[in-house]
N, C-alpha and C. Protein backbone atom coordinates (compact mmCIF):
# COMPACT_ATOMS: atom_id res chain seq x y z
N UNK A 1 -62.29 113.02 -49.58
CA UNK A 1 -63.52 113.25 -48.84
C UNK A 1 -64.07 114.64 -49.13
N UNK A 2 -63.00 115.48 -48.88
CA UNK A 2 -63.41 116.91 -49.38
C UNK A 2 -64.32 117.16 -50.91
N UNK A 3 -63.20 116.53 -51.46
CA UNK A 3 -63.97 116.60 -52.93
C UNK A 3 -65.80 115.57 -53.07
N UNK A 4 -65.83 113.97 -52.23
CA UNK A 4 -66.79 113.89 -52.18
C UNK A 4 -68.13 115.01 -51.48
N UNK A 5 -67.51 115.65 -50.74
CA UNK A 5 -68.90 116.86 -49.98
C UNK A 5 -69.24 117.97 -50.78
N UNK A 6 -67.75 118.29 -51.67
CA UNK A 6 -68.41 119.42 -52.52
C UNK A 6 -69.19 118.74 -53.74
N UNK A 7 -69.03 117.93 -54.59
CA UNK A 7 -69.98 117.22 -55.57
C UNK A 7 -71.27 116.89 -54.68
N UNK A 8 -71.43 116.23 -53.63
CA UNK A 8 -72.78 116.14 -52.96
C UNK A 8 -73.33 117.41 -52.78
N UNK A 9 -73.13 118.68 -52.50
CA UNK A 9 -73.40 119.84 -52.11
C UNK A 9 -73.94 120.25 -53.69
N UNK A 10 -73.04 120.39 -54.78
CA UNK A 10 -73.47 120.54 -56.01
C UNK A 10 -74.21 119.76 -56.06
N UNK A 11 -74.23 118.83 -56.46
CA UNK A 11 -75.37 118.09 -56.96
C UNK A 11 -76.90 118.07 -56.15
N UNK A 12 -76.88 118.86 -54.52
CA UNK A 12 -77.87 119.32 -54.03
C UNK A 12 -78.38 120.48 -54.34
N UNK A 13 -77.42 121.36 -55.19
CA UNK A 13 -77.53 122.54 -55.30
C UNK A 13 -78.42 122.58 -57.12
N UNK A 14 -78.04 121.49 -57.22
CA UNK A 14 -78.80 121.45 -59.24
C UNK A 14 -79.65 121.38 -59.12
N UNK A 15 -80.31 120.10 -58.26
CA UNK A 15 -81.81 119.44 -57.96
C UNK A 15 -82.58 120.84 -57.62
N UNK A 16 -82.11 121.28 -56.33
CA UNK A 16 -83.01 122.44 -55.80
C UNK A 16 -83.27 123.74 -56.82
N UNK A 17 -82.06 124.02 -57.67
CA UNK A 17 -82.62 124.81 -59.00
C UNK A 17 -83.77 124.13 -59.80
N UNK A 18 -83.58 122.93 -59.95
CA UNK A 18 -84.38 122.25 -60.81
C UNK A 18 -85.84 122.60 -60.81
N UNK A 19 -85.74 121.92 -59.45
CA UNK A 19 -86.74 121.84 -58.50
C UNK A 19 -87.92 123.07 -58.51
N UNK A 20 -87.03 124.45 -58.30
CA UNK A 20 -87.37 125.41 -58.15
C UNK A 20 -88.22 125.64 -59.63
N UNK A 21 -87.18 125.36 -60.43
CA UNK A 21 -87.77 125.89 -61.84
C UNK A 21 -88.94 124.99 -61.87
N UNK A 22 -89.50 123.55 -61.60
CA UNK A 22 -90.61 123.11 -62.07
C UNK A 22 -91.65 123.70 -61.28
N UNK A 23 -91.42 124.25 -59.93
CA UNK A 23 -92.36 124.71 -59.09
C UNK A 23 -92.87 126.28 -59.81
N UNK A 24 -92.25 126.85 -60.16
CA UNK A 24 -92.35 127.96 -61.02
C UNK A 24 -93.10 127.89 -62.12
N UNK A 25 -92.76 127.17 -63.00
CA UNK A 25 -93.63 126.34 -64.11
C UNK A 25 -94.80 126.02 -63.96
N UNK A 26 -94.85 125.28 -62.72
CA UNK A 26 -96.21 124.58 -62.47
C UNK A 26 -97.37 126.18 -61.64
N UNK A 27 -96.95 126.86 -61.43
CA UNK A 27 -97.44 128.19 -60.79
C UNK A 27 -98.08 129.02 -61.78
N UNK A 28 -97.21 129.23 -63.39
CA UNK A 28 -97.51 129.70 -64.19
C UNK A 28 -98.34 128.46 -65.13
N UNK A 29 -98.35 127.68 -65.16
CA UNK A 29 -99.36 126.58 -65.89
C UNK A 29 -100.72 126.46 -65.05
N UNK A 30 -100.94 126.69 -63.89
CA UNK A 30 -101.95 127.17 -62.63
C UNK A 30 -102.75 128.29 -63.13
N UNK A 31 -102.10 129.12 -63.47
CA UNK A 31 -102.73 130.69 -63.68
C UNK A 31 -102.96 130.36 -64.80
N UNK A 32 -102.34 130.10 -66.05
CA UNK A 32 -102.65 130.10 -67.22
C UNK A 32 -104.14 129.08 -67.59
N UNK A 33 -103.88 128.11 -66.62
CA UNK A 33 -105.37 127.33 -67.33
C UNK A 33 -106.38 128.19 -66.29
N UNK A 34 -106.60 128.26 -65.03
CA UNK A 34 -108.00 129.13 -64.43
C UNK A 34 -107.70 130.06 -65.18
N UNK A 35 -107.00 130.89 -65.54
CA UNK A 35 -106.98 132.04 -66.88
C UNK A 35 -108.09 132.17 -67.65
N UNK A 36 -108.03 131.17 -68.29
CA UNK A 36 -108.59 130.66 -69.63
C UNK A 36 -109.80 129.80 -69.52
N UNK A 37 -109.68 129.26 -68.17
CA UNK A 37 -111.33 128.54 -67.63
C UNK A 37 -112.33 130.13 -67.37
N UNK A 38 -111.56 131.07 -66.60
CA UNK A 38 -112.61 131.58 -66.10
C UNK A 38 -112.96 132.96 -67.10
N UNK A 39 -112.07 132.94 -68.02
CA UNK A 39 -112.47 133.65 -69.26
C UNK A 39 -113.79 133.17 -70.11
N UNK A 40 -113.53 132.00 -70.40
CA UNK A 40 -114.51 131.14 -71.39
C UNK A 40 -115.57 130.99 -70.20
N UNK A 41 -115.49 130.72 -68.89
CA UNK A 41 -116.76 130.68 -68.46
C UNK A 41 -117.84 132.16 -67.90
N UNK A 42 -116.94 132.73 -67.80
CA UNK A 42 -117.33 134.02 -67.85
C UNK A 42 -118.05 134.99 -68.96
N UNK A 43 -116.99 134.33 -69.91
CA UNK A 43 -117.44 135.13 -71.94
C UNK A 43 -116.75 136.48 -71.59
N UNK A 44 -115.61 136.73 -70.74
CA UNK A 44 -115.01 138.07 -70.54
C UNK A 44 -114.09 138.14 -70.75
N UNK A 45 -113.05 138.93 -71.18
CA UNK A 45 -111.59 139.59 -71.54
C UNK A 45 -110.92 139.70 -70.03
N UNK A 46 -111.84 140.32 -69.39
CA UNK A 46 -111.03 140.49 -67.83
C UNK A 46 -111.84 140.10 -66.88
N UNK A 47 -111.43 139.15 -65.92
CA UNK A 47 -111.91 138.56 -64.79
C UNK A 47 -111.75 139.02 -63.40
N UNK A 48 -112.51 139.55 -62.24
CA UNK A 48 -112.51 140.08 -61.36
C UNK A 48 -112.39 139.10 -60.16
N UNK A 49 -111.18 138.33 -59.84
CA UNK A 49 -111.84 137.29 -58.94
C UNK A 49 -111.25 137.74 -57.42
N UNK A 50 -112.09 137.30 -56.71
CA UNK A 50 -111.54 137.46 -54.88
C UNK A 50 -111.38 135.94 -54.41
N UNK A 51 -110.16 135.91 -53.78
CA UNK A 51 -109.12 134.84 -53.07
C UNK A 51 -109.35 134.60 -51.95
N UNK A 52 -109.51 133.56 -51.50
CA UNK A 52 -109.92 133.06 -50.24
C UNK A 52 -109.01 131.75 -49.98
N UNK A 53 -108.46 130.96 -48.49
CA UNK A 53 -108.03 129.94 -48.24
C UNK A 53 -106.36 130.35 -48.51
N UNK A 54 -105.80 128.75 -47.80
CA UNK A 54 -104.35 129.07 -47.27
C UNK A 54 -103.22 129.98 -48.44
N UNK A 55 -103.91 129.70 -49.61
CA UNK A 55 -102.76 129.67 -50.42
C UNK A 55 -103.14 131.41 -51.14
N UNK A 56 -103.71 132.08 -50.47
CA UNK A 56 -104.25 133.29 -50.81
C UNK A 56 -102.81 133.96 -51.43
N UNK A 57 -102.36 134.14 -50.63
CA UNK A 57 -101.07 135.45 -50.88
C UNK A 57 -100.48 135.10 -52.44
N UNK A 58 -99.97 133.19 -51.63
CA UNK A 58 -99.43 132.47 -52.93
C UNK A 58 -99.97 133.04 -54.49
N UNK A 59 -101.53 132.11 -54.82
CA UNK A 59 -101.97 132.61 -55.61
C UNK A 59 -102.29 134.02 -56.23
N UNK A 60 -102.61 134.87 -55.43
CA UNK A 60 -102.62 136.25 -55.82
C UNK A 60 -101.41 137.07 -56.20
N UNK A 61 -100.20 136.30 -55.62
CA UNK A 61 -98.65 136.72 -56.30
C UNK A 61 -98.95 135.97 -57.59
N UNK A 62 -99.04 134.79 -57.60
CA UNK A 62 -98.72 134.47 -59.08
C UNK A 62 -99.61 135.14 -59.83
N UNK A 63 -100.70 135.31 -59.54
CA UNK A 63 -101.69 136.20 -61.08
C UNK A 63 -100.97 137.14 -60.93
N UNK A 64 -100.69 138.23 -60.33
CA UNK A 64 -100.07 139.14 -60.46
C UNK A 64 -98.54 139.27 -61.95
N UNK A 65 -98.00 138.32 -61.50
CA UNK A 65 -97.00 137.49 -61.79
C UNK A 65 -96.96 137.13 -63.61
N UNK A 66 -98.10 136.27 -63.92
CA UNK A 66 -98.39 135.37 -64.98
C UNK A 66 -99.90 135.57 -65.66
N UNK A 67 -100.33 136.89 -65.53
CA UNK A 67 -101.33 136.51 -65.72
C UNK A 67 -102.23 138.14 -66.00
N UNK A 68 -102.69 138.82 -67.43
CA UNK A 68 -102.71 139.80 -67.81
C UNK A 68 -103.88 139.97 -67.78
N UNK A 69 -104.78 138.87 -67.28
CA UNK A 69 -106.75 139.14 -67.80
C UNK A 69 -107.34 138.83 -66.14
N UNK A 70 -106.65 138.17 -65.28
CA UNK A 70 -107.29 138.07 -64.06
C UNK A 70 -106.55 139.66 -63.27
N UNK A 71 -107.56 139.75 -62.40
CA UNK A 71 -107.82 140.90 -61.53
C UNK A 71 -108.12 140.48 -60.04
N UNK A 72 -106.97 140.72 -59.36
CA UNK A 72 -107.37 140.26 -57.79
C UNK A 72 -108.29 141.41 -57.12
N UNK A 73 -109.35 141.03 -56.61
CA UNK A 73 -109.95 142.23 -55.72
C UNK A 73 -110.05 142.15 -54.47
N UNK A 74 -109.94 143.19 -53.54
CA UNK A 74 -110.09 142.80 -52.16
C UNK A 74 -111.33 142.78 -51.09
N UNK A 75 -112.02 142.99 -52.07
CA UNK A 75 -113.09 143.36 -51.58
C UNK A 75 -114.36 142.37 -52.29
N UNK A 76 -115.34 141.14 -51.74
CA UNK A 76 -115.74 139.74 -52.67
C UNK A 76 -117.22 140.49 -53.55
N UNK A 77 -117.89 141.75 -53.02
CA UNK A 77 -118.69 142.25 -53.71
C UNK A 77 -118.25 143.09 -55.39
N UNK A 78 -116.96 143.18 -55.60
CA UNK A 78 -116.58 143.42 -56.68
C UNK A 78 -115.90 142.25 -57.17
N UNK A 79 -115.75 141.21 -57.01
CA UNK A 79 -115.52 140.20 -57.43
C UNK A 79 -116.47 139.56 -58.55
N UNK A 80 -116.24 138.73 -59.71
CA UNK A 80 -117.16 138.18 -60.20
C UNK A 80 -117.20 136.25 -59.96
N UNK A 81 -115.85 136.09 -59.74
CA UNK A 81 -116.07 134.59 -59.08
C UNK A 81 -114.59 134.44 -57.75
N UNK A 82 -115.17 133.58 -57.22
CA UNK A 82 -114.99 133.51 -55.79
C UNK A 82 -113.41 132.11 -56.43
N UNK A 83 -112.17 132.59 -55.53
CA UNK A 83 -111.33 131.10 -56.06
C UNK A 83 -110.97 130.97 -54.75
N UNK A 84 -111.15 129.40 -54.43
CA UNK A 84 -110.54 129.05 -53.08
C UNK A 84 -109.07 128.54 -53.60
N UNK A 85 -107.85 129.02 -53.24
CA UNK A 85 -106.55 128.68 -52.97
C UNK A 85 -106.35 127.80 -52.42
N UNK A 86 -105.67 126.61 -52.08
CA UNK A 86 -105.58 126.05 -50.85
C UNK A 86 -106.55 125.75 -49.90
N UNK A 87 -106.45 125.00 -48.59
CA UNK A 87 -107.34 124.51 -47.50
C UNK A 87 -107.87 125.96 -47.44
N UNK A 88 -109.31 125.41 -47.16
CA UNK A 88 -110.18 126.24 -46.39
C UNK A 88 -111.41 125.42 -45.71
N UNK A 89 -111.51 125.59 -44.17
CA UNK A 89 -112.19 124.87 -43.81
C UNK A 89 -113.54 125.62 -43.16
N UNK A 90 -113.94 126.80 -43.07
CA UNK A 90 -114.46 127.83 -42.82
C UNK A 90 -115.84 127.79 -43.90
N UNK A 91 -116.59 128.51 -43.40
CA UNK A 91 -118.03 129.20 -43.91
C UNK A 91 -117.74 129.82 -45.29
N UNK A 92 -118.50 130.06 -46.81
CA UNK A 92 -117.83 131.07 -47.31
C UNK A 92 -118.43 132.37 -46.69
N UNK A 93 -117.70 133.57 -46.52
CA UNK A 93 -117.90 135.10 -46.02
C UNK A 93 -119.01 135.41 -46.74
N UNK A 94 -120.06 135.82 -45.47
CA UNK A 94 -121.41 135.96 -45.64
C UNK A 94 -121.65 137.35 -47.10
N UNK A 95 -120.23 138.12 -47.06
CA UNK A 95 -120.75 138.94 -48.16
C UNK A 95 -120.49 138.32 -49.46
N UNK A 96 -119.88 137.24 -49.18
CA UNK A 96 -119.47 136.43 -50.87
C UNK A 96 -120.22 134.99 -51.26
N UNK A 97 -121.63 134.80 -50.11
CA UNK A 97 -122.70 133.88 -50.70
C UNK A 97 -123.28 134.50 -51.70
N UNK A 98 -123.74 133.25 -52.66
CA UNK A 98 -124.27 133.60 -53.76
C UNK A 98 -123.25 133.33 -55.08
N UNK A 99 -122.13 133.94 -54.45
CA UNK A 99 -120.97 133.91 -55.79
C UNK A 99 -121.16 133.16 -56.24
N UNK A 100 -120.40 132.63 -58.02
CA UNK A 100 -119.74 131.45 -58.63
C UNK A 100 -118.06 131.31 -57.27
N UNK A 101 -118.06 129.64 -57.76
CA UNK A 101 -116.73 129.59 -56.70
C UNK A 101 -116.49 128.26 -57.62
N UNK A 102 -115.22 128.64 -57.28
CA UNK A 102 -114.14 127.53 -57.82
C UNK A 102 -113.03 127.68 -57.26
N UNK A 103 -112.42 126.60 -57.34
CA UNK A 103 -111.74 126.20 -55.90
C UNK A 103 -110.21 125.32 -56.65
N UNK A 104 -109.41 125.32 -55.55
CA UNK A 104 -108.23 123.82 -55.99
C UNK A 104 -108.31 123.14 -55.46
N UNK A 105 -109.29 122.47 -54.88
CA UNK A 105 -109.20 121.05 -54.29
C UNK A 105 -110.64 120.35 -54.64
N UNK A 106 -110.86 119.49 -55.61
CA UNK A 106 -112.19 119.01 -55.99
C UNK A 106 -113.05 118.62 -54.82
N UNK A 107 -112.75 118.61 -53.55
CA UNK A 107 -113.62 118.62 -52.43
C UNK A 107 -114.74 119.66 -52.40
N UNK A 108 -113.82 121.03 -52.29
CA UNK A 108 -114.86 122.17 -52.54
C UNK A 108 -116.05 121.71 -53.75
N UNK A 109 -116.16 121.02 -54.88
CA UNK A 109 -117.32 120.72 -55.40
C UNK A 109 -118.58 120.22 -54.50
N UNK A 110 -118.39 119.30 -53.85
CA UNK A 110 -119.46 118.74 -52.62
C UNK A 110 -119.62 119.79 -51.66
N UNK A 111 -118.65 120.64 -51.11
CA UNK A 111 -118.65 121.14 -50.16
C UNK A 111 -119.29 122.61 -50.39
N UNK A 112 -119.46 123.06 -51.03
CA UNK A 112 -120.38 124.48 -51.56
C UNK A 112 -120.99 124.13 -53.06
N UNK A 113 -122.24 124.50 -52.83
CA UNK A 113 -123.56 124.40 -53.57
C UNK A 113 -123.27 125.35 -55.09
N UNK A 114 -122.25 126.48 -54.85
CA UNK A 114 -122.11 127.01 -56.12
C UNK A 114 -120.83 127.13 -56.99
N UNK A 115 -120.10 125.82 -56.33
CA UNK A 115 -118.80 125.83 -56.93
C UNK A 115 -119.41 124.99 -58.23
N UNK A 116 -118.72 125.61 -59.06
CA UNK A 116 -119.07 125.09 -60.37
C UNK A 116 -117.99 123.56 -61.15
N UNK A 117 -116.64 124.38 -60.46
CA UNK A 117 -115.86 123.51 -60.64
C UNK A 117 -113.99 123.18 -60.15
N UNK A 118 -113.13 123.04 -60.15
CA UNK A 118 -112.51 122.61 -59.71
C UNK A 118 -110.77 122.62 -60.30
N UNK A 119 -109.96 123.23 -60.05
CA UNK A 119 -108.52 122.67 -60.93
C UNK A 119 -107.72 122.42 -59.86
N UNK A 120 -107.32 121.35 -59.95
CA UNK A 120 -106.18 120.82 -58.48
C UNK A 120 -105.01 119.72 -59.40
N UNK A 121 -104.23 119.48 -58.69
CA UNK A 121 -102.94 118.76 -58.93
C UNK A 121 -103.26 117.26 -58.53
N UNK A 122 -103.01 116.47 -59.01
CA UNK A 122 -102.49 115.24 -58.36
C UNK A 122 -101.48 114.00 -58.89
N UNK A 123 -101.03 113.65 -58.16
CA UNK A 123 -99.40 113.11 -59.06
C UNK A 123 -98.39 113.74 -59.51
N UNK A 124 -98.91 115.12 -59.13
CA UNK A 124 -97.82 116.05 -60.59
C UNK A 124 -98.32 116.44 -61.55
N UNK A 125 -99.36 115.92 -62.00
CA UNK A 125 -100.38 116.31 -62.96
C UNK A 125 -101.92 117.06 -62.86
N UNK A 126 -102.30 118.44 -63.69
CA UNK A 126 -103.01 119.28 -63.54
C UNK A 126 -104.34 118.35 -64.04
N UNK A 127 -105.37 118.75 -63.25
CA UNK A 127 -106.57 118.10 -63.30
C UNK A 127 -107.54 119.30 -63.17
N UNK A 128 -108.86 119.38 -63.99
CA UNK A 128 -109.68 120.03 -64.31
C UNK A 128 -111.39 119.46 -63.96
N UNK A 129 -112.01 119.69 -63.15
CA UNK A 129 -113.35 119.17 -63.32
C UNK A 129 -114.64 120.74 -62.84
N UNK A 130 -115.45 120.45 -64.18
CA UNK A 130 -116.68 121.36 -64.59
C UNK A 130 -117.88 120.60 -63.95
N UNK A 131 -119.17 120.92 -63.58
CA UNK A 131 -119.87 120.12 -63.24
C UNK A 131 -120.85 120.87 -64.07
N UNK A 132 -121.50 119.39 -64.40
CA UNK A 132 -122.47 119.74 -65.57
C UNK A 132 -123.75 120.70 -65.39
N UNK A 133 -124.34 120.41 -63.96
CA UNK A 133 -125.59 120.99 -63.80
C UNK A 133 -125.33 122.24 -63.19
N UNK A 134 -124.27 122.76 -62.69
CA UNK A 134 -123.88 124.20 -62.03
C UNK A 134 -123.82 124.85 -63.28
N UNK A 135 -123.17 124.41 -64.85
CA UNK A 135 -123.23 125.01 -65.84
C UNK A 135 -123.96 125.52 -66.05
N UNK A 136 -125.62 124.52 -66.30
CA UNK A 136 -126.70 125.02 -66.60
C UNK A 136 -127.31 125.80 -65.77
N UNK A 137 -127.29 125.76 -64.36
CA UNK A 137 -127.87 126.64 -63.00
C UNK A 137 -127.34 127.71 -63.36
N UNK A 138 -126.04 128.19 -63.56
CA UNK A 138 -125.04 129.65 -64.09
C UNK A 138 -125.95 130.22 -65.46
N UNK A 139 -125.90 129.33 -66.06
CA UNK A 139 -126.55 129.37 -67.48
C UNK A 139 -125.22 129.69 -68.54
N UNK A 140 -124.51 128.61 -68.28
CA UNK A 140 -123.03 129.35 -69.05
C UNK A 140 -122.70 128.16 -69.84
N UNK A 141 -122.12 128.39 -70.87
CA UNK A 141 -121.94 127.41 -72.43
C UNK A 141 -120.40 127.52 -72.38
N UNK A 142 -119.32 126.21 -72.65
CA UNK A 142 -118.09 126.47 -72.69
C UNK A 142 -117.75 125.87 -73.89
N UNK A 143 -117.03 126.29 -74.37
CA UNK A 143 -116.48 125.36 -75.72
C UNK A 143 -116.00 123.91 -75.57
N UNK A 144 -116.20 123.49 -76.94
CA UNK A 144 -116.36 121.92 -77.05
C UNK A 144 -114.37 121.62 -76.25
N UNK A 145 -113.75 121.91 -76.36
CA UNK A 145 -112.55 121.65 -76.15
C UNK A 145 -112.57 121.19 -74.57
N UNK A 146 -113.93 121.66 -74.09
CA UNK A 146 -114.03 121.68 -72.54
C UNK A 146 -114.63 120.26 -72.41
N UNK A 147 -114.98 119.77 -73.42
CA UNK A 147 -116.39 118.59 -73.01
C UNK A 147 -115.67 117.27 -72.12
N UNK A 148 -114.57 116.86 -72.23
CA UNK A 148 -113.79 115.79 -71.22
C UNK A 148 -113.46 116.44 -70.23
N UNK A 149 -113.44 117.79 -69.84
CA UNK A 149 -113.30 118.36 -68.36
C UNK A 149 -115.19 118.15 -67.46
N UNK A 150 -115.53 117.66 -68.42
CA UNK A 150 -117.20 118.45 -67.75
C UNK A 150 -117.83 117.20 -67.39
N UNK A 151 -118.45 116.99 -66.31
CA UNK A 151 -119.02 115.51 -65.43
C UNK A 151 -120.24 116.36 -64.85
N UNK A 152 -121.15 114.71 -65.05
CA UNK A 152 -122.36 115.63 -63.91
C UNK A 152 -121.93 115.39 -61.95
N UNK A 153 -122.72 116.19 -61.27
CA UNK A 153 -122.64 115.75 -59.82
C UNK A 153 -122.13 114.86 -59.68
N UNK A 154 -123.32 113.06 -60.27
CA UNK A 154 -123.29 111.95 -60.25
C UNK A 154 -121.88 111.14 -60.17
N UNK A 155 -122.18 111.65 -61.17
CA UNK A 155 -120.61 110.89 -61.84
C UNK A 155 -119.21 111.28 -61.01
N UNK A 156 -119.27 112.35 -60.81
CA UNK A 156 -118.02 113.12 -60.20
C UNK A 156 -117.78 112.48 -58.47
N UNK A 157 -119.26 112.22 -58.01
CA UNK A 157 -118.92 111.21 -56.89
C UNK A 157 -118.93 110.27 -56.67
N UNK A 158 -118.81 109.24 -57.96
CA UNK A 158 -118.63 108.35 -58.05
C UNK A 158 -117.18 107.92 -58.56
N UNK A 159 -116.48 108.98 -58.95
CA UNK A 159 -115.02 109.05 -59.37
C UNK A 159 -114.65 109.31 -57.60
N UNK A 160 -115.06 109.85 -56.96
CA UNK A 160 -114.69 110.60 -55.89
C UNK A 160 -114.44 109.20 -54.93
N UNK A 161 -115.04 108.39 -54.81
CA UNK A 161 -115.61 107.24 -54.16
C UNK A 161 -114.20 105.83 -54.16
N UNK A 162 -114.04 106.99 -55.20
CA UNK A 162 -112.87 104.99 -55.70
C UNK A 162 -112.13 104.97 -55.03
């Protein structure tokens, strides 16, 4: 019996490394693609963004963390785009209307007028959506590599719908 509790204990103890390591992974695969979205949508080397919603701390550790071209600011008037972390069910902060915003939960697309676009999880798998006409409203061009991330309004709530 003894020996069955310590193999159960190990074998709880592998998973939760495991575990740990894909959560880690998936943190640094997070940063690395908004990285590289908000570079190319920007056309900048270094990105100034201010953090908003539950997962604030979270996310702003990991750029810190993984991530050599984003710049957390604390302040949303030196910011150049707005990232919602996690739930946020709130107003955006009257000094950070106007911003670009992009968010992790493709809700925020419907739910603010200048989110452009969107990177969230589902299944386990990283998901990306651009919206076509915020592109052109920004006036910003992304490379062709982007063109299966990019949907108009339309379409995007009609994926939304199913």
């Amino acid at each position: 019996m003894k020996i069955f509790a310590l193999l159960l204990g190990f074998n709880l103890l592998v998973h939760a490394v495991l575990l740990e390591e894909r959560f880690e992974e998936e943190r640094e695969l997070e940063v690395k693609i908004i990285e590289k979205v908000f570079r190319d949508l920007l056309s900048k080397e270094e990105v100034f963004i201010y953090v908003i919603g539950s997962r604030k701390e979270e996310f702003i550790k990991s750029v810190e963390e993984f991530s050599d071209h984003l710049k957390p600011v604390k302040d949303c008037k030196k910011g150049e785009i707005l990232f919602i972390a996690g739930l946020y069910r709130k107003e955006i902060p009257p000094d950070c209307r106007g911003m670009l915003i992009f968010g992790s939960r493709r809700e925020y697309i419907y739910r603010f007028p200048n989110s452009i676009g969107s990177f969230y999880w589902r299944k386990g798998r990283p998901n990306l959506t651009i919206i076509r006409e915020r592109l052109k409203k920004w006036k910003m061009k992304l490379p062709k590599e982007y063109d299966q991330f990019i949907e108009s309004l339309d379409e995007s709530k009609r994926r939304r719908s199913r």
